[in-house]
N, C-alpha and C. Protein backbone atom coordinates (compact mmCIF):
# COMPACT_ATOMS: atom_id res chain seq x y z
N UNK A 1 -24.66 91.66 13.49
CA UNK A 1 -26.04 91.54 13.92
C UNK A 1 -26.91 91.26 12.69
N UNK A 2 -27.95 90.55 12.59
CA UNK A 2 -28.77 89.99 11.74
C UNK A 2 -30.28 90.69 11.81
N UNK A 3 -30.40 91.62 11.03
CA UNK A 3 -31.42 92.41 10.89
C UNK A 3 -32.86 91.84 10.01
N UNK A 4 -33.42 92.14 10.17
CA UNK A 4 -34.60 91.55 9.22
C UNK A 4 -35.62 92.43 8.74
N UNK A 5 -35.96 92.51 7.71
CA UNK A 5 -36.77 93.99 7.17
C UNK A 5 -38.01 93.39 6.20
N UNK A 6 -38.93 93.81 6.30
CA UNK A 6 -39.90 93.84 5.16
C UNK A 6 -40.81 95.56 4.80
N UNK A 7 -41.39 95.39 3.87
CA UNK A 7 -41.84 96.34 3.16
C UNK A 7 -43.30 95.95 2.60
N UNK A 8 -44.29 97.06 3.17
CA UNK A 8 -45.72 96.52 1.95
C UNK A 8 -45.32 97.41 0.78
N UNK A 9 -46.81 97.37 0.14
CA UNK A 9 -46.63 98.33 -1.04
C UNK A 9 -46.10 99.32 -0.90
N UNK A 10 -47.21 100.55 0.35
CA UNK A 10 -46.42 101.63 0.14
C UNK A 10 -45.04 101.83 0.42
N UNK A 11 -44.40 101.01 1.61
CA UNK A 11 -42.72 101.33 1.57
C UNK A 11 -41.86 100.71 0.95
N UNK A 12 -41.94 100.23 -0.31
CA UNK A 12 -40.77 99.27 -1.30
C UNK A 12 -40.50 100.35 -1.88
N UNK A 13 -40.55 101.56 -2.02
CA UNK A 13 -39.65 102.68 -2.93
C UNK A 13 -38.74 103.21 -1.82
N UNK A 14 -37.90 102.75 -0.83
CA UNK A 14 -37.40 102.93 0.25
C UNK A 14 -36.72 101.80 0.22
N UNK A 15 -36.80 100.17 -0.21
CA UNK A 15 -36.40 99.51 -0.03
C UNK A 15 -35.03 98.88 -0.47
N UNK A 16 -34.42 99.86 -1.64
CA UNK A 16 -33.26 99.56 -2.20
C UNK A 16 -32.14 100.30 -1.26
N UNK A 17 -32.70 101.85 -0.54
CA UNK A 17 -31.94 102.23 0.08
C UNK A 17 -31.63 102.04 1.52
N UNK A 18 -32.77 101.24 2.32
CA UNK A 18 -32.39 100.65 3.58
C UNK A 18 -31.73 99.09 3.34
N UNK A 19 -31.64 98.61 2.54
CA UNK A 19 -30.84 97.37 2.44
C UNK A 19 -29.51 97.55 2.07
N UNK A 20 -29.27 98.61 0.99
CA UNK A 20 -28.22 98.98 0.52
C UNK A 20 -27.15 99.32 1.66
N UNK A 21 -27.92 100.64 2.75
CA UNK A 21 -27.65 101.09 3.92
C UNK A 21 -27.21 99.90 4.96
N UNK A 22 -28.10 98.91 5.14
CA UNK A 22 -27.59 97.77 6.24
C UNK A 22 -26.61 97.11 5.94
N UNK A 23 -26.31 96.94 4.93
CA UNK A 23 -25.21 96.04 4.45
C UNK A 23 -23.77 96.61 3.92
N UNK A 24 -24.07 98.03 3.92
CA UNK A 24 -22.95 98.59 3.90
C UNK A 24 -22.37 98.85 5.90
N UNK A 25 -23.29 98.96 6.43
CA UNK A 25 -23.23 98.78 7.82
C UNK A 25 -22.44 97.29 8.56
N UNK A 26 -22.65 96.73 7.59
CA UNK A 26 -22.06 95.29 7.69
C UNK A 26 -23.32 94.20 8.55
N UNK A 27 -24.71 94.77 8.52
CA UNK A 27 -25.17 93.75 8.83
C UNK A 27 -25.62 93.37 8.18
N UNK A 28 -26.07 91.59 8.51
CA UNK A 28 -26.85 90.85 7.91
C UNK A 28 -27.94 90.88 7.72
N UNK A 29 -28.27 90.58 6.51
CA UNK A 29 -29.87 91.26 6.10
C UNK A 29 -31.09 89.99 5.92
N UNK A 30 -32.10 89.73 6.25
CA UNK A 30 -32.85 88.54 6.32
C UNK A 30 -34.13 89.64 5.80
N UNK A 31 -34.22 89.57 4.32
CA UNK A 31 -35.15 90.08 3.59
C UNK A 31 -36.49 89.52 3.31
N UNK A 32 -37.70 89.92 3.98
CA UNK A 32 -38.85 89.49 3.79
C UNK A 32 -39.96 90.08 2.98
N UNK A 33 -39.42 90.65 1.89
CA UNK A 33 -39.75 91.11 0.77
C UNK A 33 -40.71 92.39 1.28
N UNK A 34 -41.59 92.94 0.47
CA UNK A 34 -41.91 93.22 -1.02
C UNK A 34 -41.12 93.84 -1.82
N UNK A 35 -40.63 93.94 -3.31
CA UNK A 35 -40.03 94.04 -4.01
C UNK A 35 -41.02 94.99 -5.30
N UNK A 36 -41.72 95.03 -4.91
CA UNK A 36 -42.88 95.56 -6.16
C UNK A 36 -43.86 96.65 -5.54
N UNK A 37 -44.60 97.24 -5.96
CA UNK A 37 -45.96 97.97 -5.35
C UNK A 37 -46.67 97.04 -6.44
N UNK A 38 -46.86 96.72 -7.14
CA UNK A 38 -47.58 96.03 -8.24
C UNK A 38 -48.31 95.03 -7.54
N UNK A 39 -48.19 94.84 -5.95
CA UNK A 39 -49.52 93.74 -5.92
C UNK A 39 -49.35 94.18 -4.41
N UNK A 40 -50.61 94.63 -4.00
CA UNK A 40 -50.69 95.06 -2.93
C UNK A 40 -50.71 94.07 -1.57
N UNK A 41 -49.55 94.47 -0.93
CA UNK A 41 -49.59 93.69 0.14
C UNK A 41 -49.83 94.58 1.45
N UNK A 42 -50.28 93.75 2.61
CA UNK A 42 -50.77 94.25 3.94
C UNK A 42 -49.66 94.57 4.67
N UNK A 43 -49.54 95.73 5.67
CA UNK A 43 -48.27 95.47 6.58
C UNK A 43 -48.56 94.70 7.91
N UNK A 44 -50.29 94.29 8.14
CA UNK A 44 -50.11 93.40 9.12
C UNK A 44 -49.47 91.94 9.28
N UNK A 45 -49.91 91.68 7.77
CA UNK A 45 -48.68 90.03 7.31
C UNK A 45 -47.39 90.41 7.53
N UNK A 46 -46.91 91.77 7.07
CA UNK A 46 -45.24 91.74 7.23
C UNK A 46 -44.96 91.38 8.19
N UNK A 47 -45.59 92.82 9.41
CA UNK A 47 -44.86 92.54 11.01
C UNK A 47 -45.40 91.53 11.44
N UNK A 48 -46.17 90.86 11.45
CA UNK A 48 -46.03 89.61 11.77
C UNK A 48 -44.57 88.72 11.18
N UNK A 49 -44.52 88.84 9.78
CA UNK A 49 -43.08 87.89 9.82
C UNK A 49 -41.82 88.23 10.79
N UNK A 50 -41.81 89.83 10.70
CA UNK A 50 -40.83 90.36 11.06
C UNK A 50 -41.08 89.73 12.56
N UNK A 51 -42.20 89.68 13.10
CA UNK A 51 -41.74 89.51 14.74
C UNK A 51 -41.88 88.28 15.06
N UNK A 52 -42.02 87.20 14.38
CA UNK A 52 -42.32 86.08 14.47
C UNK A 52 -40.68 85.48 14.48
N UNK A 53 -39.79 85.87 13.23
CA UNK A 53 -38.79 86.12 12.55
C UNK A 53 -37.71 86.34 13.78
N UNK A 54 -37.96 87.16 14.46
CA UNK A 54 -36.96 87.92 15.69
C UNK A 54 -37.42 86.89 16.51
N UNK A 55 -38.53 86.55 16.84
CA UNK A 55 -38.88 85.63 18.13
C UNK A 55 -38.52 84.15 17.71
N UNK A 56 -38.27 83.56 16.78
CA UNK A 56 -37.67 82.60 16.34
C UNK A 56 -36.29 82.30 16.49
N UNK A 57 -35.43 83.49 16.42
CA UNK A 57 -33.69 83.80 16.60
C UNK A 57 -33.53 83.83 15.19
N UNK A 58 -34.09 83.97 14.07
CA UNK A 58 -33.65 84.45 12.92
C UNK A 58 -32.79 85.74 13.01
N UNK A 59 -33.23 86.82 13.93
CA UNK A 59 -32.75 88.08 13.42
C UNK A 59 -32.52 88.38 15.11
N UNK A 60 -32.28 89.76 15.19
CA UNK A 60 -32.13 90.35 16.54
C UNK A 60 -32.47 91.55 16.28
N UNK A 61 -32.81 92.27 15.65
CA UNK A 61 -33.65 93.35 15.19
C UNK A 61 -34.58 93.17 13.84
N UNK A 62 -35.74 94.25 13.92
CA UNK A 62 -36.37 94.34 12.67
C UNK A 62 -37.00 95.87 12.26
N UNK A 63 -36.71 95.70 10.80
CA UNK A 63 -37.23 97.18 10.13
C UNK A 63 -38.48 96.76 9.76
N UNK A 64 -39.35 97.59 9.49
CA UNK A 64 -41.02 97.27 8.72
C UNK A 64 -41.09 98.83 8.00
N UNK A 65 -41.75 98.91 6.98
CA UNK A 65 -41.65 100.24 6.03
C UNK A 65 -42.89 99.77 5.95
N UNK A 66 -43.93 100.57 5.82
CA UNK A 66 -45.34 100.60 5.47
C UNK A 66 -45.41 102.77 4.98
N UNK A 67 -47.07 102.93 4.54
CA UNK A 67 -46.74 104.03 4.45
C UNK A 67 -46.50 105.40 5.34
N UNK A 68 -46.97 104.94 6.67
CA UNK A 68 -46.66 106.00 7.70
C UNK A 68 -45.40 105.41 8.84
N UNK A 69 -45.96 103.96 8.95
CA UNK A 69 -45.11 103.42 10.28
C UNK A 69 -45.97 103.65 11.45
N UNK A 70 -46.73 103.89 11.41
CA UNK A 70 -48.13 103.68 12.86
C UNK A 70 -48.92 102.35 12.89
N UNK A 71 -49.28 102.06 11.16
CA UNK A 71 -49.82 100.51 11.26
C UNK A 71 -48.83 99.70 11.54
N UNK A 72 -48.04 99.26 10.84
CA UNK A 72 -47.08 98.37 11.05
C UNK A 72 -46.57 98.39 12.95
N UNK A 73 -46.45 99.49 12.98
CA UNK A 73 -45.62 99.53 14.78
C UNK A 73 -47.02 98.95 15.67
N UNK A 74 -48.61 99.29 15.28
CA UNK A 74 -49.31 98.66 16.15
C UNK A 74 -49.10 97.46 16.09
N UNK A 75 -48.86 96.74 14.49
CA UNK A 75 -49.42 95.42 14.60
C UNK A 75 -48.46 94.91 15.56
N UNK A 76 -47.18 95.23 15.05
CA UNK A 76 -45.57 94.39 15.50
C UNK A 76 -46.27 94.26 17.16
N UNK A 77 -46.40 95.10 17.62
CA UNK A 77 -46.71 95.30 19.07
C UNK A 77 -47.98 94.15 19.53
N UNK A 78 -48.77 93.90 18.41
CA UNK A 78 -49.90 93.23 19.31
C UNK A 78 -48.88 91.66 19.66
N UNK A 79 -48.23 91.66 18.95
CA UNK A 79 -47.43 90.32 18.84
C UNK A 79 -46.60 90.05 20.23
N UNK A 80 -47.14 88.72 21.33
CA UNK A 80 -45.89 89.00 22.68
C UNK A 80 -44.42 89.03 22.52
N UNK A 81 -43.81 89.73 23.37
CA UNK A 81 -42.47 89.84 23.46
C UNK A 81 -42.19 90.73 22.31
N UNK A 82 -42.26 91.48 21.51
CA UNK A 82 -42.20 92.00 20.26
C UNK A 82 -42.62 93.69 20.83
N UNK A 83 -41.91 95.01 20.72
CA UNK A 83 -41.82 96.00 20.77
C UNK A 83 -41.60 96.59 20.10
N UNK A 84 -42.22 97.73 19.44
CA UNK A 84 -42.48 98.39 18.41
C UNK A 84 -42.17 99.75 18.02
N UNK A 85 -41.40 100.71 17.47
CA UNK A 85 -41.72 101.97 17.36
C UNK A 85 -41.41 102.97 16.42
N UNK A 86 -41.78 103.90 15.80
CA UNK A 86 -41.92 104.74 14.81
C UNK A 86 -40.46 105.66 15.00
């Protein structure tokens, strides 16, 4: 299965160990960054990739790391066909 994950600022200190984790799982990982806290990014741009990403057939699931997981799960959700949850 082909997973797809992104991260804003606050959840990239999380991000070495859920990729590490998926791929030892044996899935495929379709990484939509952030890689840094050093430049602040939004988690409404992420889940948008992420669900844009899944609704495309890139992936068949998606992770989003933000700092609680309430923003990110609204945005994913405003997006159709796209379901969201913490």
């Amino acid at each position: 299965m082909r997973v797809v994950v992104a991260f804003d600022h606050r959840g990239v200190h999380v991000r070495e160990t859920v990729l590490e984790t998926l791929r030892g799982l044996s899935y495929e990982v379709v990484d939509r960054g952030v890689d840094t806290n050093a430049v602040r990014v939004d988690y409404p741009d992420k889940a948008r990739e992420v669900g844009e990403a899944i609704l495309a057939g890139d992936a068949e699931r998606g992770i989003l790391v933000c700092g609680s997981g309430v923003g990110a799960s609204i945005a994913a959700c405003k997006l159709a066909g796209i379901r969201a949850a913490i």
